[in-house]
Protein backbone atom coordinates (compact mmCIF):
# COMPACT_ATOMS: atom_id res chain seq x y z
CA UNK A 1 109.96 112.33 77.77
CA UNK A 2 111.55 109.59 78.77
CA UNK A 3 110.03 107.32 81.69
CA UNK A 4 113.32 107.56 83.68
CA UNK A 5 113.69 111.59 83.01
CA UNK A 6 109.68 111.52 84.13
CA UNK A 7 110.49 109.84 87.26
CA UNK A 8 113.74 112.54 87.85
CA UNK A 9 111.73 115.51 86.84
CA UNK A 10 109.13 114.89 89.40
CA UNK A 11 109.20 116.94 92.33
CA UNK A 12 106.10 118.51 94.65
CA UNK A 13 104.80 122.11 93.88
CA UNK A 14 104.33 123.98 96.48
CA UNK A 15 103.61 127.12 93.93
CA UNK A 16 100.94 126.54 91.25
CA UNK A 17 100.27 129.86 88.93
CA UNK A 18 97.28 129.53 87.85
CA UNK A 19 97.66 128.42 84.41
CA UNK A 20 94.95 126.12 83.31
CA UNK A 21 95.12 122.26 82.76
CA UNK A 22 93.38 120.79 79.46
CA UNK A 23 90.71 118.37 79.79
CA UNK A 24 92.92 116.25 77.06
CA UNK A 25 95.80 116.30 79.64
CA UNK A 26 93.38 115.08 82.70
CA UNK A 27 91.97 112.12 80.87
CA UNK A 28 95.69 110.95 79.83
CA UNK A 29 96.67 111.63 83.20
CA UNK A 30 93.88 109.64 84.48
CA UNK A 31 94.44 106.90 81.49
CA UNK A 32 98.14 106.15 82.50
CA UNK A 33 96.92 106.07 86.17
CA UNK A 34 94.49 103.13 85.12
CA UNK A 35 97.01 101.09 84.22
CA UNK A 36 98.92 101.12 87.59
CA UNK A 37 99.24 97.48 89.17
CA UNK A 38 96.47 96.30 91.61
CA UNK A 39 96.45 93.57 94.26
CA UNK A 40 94.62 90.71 92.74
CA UNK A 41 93.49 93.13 89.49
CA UNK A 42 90.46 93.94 92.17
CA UNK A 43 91.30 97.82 90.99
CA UNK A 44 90.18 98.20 94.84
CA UNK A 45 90.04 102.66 94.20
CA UNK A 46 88.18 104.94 92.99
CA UNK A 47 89.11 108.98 91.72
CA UNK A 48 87.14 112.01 91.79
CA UNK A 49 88.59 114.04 89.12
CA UNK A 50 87.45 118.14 88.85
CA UNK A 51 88.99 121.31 87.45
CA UNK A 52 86.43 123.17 89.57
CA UNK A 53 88.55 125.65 91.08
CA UNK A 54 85.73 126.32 94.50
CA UNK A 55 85.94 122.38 94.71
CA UNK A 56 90.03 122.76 94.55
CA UNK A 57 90.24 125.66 97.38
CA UNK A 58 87.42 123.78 99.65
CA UNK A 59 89.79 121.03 99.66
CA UNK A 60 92.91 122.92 100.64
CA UNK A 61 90.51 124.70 103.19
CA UNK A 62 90.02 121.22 104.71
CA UNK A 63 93.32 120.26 104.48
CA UNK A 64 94.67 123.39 105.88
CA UNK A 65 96.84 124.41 102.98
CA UNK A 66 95.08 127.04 101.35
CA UNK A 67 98.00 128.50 100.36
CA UNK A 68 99.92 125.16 98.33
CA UNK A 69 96.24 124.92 96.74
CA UNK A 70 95.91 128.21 95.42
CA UNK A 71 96.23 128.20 91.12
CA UNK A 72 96.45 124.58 91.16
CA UNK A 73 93.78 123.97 88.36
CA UNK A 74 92.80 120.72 88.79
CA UNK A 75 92.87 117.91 91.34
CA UNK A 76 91.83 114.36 91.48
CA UNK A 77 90.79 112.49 94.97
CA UNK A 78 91.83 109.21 95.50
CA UNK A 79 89.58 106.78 97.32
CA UNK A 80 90.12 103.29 98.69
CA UNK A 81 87.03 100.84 98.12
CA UNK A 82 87.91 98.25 101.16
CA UNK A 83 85.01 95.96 100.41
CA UNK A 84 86.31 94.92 97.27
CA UNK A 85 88.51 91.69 97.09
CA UNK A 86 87.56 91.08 100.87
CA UNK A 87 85.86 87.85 99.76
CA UNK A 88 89.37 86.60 98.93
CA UNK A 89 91.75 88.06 101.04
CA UNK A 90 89.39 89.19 104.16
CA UNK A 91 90.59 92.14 106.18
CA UNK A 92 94.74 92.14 104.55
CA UNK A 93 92.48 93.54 101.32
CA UNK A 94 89.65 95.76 103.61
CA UNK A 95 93.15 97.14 105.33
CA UNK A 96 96.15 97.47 102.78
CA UNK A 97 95.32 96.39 99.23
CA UNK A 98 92.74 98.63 98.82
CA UNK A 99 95.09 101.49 100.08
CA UNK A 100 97.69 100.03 98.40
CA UNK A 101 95.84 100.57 94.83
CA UNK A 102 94.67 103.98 95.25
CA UNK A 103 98.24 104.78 96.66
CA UNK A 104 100.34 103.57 93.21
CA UNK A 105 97.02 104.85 90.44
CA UNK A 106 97.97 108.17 92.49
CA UNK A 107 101.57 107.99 91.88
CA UNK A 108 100.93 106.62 88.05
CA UNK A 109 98.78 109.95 87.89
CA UNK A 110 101.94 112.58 89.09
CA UNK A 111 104.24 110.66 87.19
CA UNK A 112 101.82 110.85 83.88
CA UNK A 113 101.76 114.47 84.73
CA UNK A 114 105.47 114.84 84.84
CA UNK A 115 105.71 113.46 81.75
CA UNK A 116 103.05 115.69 80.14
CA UNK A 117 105.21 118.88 81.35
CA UNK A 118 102.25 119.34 84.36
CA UNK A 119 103.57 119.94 87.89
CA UNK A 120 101.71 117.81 90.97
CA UNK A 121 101.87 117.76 94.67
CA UNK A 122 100.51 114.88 96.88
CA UNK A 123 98.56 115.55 100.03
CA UNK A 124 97.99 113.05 102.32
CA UNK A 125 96.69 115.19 105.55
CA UNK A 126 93.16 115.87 105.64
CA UNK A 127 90.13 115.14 107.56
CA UNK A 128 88.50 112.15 105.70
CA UNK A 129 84.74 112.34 106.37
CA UNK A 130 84.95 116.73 105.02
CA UNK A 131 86.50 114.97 101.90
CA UNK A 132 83.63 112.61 101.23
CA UNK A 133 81.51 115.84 102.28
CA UNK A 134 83.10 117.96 99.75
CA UNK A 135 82.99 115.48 97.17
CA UNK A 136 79.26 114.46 97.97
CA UNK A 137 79.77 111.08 98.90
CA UNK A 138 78.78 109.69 102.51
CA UNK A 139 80.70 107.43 102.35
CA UNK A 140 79.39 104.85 100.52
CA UNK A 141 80.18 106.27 97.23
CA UNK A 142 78.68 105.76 94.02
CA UNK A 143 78.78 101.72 94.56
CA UNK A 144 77.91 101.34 97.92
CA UNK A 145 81.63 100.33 98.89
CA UNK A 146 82.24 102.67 101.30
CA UNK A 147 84.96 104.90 99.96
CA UNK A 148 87.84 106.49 101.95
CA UNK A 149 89.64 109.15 101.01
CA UNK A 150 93.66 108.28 100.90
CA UNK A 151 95.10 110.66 98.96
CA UNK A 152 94.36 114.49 96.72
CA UNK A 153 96.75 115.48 94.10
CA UNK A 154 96.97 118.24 92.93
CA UNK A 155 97.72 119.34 89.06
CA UNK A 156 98.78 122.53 87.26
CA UNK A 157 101.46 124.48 86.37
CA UNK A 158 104.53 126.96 88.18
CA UNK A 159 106.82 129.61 87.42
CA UNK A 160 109.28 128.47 90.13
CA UNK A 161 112.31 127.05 89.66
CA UNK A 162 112.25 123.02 90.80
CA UNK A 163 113.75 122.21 93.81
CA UNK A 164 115.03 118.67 94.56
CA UNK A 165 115.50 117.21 98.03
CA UNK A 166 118.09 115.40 99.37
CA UNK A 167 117.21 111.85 99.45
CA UNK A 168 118.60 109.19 102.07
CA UNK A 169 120.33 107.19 99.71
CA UNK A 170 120.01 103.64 98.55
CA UNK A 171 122.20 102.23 101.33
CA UNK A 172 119.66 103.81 103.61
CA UNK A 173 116.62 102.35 102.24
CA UNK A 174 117.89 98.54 101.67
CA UNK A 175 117.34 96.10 105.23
């Protein structure tokens, strides 16, 4: 698929069936999301990847959307590390960059995934200290960089049709 027909053919799933995700199509997924742009190449994130489908429904539990969780089969969390590249750019990289990174590796991910013929949906609203919970990190992660949770995506497939939104417009976008 085209990267243009990728980009057009992405669109949230609110309706996963159930239909597992291959490992294979994870670790491209997570490959192409790698190679999104970073503020200062600090690669200021971090992503908890799992096809464990009690870890998947905990999540929508604490997110409140049990139902647009249900038959996802996989989902990857997306954490900002704010300590890195603080030494250079102080608290506009403890604030934004780091945000910034895990924000576009997260949208790399979906739009790998739309490419691959897999079906995503981003969720944003969740409490962020049950994520590191859920995922078993206090906080501090793996590296001691105190990780925050920005954003979960889910992955898997649908039987329902796509449904595209109305966008604003160009004109409306441009200041």
């Amino acid at each position: 698929m085209e990267f243009i027909d990728a980009v057009k053919a992405r669109v949230s799933c609110r309706a996963f069936n159930g239909r597992e995700v291959s490992q294979e199509i994870l670790d491209e997924i997570l490959s192409i999301a790698e190679l999104a742009p970073t503020a200062a190449h600090f690669e200021a994130y971090r992503v908890r990847v799992s096809r464990d489908l009690a870890f998947v429904a905990r999540l929508g539990e604490i997110a409140g959307q049990e139902e647009r969780f249900k038959g996802a089969s996989a989902v990857m969390v997306f954490f900002a590390v704010p300590e890195e590249g603080v030494v250079r750019f102080a608290d506009r990289a403890r604030d934004l960059y780091c945000v910034q990174d895990a924000t576009l590796a997260c949208g790399y991910a979906q739009l790998a995934a739309s490419s691959l013929g897999v079906e995503s949906l981003w969720v944003g609203a969740f409490d962020e200290g049950e994520v590191l919970e859920a995922c078993g990190l206090s906080g501090e992660g793996k590296d001691g960089l105190g990780l925050r949770p920005v954003v979960i995506s889910l992955f898997g497939y649908t039987d329902e049709p796509k449904k595209t939104r109305e966008r604003k417009g160009v004109e409306a976008i441009i200041v």
